[in-house]
Protein backbone atom coordinates (compact mmCIF):
# COMPACT_ATOMS: atom_id res chain seq x y z
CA UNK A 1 14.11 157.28 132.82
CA UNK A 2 14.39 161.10 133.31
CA UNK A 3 10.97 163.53 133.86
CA UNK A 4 11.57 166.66 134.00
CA UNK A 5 9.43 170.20 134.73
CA UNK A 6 10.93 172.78 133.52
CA UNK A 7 9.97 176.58 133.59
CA UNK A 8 11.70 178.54 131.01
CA UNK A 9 13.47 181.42 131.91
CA UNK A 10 11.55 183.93 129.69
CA UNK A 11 8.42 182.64 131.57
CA UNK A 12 6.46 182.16 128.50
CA UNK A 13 6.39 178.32 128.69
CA UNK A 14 6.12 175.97 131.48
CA UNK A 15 7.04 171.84 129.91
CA UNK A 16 6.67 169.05 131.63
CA UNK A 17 7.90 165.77 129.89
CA UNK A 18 9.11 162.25 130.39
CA UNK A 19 11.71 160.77 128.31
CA UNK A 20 12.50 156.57 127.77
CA UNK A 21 15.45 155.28 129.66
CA UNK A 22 17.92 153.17 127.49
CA UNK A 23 16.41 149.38 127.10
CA UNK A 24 19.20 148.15 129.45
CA UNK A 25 17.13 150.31 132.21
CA UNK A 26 14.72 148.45 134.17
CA UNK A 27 11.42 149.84 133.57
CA UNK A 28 9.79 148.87 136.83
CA UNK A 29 12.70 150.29 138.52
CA UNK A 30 13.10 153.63 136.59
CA UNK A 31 11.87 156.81 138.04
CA UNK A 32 9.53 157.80 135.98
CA UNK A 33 8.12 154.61 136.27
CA UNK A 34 8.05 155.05 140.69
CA UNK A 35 6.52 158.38 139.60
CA UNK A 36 3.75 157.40 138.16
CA UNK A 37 3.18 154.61 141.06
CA UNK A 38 3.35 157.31 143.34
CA UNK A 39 0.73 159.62 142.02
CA UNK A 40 -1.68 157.03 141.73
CA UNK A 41 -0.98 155.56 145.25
CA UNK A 42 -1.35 159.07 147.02
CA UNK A 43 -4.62 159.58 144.78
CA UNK A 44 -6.10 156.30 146.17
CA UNK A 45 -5.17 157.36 149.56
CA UNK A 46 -7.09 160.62 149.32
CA UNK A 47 -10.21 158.61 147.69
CA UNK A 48 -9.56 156.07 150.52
CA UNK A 49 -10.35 158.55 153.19
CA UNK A 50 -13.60 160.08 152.25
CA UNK A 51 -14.99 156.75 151.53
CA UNK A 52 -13.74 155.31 154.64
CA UNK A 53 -14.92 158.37 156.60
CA UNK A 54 -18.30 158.30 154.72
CA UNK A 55 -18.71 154.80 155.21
CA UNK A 56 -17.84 154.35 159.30
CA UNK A 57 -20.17 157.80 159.83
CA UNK A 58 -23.02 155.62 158.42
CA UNK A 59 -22.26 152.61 160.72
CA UNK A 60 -21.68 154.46 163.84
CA UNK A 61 -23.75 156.94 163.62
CA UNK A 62 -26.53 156.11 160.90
CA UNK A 63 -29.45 158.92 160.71
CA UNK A 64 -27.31 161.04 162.56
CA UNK A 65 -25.00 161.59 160.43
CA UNK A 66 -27.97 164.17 159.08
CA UNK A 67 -26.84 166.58 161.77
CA UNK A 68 -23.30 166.07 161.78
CA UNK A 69 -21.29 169.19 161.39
CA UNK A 70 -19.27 169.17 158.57
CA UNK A 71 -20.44 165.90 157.38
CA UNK A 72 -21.87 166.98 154.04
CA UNK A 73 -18.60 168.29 152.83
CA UNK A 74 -17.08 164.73 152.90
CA UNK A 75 -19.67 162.72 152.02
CA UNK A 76 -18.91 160.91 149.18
CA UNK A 77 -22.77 160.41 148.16
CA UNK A 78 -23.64 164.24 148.55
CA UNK A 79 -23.14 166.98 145.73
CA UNK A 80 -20.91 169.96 144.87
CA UNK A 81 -18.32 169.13 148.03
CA UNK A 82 -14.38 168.07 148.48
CA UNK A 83 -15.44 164.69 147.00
CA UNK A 84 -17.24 165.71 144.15
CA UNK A 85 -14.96 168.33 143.13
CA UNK A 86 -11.59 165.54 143.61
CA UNK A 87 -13.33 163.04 141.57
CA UNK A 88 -13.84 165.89 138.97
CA UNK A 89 -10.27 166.82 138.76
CA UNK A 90 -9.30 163.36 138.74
CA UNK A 91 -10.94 162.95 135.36
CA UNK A 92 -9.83 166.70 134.24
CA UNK A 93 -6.50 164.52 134.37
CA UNK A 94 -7.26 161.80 132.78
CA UNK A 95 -8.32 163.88 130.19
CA UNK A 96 -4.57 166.11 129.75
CA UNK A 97 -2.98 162.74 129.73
CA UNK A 98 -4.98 161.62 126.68
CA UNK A 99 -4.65 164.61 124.67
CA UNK A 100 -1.04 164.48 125.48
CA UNK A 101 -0.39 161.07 124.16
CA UNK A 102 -2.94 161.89 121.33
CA UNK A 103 0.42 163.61 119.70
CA UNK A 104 2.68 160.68 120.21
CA UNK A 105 1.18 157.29 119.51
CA UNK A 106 0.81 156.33 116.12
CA UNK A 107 -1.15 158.55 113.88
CA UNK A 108 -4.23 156.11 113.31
CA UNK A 109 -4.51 156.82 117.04
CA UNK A 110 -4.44 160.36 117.53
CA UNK A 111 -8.49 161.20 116.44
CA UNK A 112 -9.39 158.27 119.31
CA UNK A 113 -7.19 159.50 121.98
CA UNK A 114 -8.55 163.49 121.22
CA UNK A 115 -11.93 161.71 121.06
CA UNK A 116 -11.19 159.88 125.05
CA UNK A 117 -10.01 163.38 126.07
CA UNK A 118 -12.84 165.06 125.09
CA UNK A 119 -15.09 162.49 126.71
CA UNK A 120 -13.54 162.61 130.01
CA UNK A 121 -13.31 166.41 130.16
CA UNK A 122 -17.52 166.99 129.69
CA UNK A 123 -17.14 163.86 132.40
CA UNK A 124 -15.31 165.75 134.86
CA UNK A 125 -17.65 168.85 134.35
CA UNK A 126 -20.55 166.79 134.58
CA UNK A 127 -19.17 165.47 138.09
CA UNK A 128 -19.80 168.57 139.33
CA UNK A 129 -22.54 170.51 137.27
CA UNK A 130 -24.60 167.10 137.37
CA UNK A 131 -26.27 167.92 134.41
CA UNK A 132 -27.33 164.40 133.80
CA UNK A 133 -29.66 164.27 136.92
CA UNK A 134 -31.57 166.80 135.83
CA UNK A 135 -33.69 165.23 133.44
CA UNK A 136 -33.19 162.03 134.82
CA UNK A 137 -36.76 162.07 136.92
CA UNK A 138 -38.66 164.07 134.51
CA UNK A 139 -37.46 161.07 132.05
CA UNK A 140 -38.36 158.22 134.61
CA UNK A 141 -42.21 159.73 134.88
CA UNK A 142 -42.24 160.32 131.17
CA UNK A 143 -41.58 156.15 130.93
CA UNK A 144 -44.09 155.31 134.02
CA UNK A 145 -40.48 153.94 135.73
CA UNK A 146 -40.12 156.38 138.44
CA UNK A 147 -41.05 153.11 140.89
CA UNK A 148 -38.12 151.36 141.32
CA UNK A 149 -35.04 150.70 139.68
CA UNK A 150 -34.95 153.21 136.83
CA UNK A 151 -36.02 155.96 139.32
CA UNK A 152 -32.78 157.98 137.73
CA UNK A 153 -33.64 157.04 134.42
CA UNK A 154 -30.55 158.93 132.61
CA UNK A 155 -29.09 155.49 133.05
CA UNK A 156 -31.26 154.45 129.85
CA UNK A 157 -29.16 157.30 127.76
CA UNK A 158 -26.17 156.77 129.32
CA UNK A 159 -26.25 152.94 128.75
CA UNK A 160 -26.86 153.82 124.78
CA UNK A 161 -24.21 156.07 124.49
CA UNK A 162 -21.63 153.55 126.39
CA UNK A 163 -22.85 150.95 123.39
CA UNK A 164 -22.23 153.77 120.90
CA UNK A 165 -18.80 154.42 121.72
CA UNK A 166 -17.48 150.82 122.69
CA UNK A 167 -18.54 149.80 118.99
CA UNK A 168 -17.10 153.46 117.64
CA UNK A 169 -14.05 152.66 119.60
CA UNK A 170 -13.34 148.59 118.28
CA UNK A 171 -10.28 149.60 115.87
CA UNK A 172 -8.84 152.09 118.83
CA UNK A 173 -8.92 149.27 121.03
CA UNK A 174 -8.07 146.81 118.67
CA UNK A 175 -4.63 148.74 118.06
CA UNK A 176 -3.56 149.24 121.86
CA UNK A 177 -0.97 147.06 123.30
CA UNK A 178 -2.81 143.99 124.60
CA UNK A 179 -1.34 145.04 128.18
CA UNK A 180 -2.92 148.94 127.80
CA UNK A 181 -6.50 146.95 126.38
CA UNK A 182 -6.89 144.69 129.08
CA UNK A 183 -6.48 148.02 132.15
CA UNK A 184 -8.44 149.81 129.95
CA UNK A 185 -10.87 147.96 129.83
CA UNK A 186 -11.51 146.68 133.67
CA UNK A 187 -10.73 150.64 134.36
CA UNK A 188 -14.04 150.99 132.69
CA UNK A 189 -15.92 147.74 133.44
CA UNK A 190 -15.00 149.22 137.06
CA UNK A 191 -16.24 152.81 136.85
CA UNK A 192 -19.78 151.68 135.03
CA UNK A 193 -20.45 149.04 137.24
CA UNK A 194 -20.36 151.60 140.01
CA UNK A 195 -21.65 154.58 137.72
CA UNK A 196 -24.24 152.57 136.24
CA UNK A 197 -25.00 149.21 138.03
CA UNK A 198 -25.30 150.16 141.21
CA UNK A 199 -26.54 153.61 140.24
CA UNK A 200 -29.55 151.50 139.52
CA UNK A 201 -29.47 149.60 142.75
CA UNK A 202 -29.03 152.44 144.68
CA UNK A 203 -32.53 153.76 142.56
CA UNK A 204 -34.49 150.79 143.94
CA UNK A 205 -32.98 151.50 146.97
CA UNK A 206 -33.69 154.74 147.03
CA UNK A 207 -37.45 154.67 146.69
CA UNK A 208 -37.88 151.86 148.85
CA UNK A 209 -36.88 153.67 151.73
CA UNK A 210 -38.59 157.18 151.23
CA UNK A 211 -40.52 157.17 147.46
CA UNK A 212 -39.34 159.95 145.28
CA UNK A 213 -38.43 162.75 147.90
CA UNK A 214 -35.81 160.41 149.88
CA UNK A 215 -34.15 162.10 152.98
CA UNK A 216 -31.40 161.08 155.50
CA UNK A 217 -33.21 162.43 158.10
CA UNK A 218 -36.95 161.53 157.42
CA UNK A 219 -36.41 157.95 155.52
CA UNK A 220 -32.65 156.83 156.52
CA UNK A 221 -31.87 153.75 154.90
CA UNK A 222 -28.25 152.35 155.45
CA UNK A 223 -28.61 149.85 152.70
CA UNK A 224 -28.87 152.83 150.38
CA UNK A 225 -26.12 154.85 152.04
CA UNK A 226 -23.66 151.79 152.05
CA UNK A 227 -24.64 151.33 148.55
CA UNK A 228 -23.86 154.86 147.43
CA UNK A 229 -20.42 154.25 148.72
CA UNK A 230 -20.13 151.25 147.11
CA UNK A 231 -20.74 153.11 144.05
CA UNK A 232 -18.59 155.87 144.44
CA UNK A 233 -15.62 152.79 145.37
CA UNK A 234 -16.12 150.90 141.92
CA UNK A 235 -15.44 154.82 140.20
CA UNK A 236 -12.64 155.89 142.05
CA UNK A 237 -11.23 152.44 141.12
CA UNK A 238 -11.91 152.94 137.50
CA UNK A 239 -10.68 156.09 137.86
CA UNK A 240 -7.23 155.33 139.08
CA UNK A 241 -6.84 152.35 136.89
CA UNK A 242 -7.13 154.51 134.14
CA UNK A 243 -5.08 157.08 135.47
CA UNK A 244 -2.26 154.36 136.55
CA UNK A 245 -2.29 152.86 132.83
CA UNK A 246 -2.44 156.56 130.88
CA UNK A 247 0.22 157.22 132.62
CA UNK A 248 2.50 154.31 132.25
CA UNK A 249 1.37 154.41 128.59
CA UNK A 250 2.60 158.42 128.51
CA UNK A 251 5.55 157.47 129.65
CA UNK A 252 6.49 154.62 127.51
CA UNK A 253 5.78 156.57 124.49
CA UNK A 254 8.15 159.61 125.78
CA UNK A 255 5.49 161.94 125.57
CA UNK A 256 5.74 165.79 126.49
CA UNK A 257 3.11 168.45 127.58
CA UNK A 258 4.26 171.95 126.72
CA UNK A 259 2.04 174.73 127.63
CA UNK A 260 2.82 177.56 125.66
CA UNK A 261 1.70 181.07 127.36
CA UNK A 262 3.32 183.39 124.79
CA UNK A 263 1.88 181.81 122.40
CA UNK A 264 -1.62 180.98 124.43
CA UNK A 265 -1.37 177.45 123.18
CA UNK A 266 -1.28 173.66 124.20
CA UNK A 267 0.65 171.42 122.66
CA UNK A 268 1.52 167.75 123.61
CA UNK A 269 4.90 166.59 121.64
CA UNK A 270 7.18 163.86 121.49
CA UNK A 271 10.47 164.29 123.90
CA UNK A 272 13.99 165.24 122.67
């Protein structure tokens, strides 16, 4: 299999593509096939060490880890730091590699795969605007649940929407290879049982330890904290099972992103 990158030498056009080896080519043993192995093992082993990191600071040093210099920019339960803004680019990435196979699977497939690509880019803003916290407690003390589990009530909305699309989604899924199907869907069993299911044990958690205004340094808890990486483990493995069968799927269709500066356009095409 041959990927190439390709600059043009006008400079109005930078294509990056991935063309289908002959079928007397192994595919496990093809390049672009190693490729794609690659960038989702070196992806794991950046998610690997904040969570590790996050994880042994907690054990060793527990409520200390409050004072910790430079803790907060690799903690994988904090906000708006290296983690955060990784997982968000992670899912910026998904997102290319859906709109660029949105051109080259079949055509009854091209309006879902937009649709996926959409989704996952507002994701990967959310992850680090976290819009959906912020009506998530005025929500929980509008349904008398700020108490326990559904503390971050957004869950409730998000939970709907997830039922929404899954039923939207039936023919889409339906149509992909059963191999594509079945890592889709444990990719996303795996990122909402960490997004959503312990999101909500975290929440119980959570107020248990310090009530509504919890704090690391006033109410430690390292049930919570373990939990919160727990969490953050079950997304980053639905993230990169996504991102593992995308791009195997990308590649088996031969498809091509060409980003067109000239022309200030984006187009994802078949290869030549």
């Amino acid at each position: 299999m041959k990927t190439t990158i390709d600059s043009i030498a006008s400079g109005n056009a930078l294509e990056i593509s991935a063309t289908r080896p002959p079928d007397s080519v192994d595919e496990q043993s093809s390049p672009r096939t190693k490729l794609s192995d690659s960038i989702v093992r070196r992806a794991s082993y950046v998610a690997a060490v904040f969570l590790v990191l996050t994880a042994l600071a907690h054990l060793f040093l527990k409520e200390g880890t409050a004072n910790l210099p430079g803790f907060v920019f690799i903690d994988v339960d904090a906000e708006a730091n290296i983690p955060t803004w990784y997982s968000s680019m992670l899912l910026e990435i998904l997102a290319v590699i859906a709109f660029a196979i949105s051109n080259y699977d079949i055509p009854a497939q091209k309006t879902g795969w937009r649709g996926i690509s959409l989704i996952l880019f507002l994701m990967g803003m959310d992850e680090v605007a976290s819009i959906h916290n912020m009506p998530s407690r005025r929500l929980s003390e509008m349904l008398g649940l700020e108490g326990g589990y559904m503390m971050n009530a957004w869950v409730l909305p998000a939970v709907i929407v997830c039922v929404v699309l899954g039923v939207i989604y039936l023919p889409f899924i339906w149509r992909l290879p059963s191999w594509l199907k079945r890592g889709l869907i444990v990719a996303s069993v795996a990122y909402l049982m960490g997004a959503v299911g312990l999101e909500v044990l975290s929440s119980k958690l959570e107020y248990v330890a310090g009530g509504l205004k919890y704090d690391g340094l006033k109410f430690y808890s390292l049930r919570f904290e373990l939990c919160a990486v727990a969490e953050e483990i079950y997304e980053y493995v639905g993230i990169l099972a996504a991102m593992a069968a995308l791009l195997k799927h990308a590649s088996n269709l031969g498809a091509r992103l060409t980003l067109d500066f000239a022309g200030g356009a984006m187009t994802a095409r078949p290869a030549m």
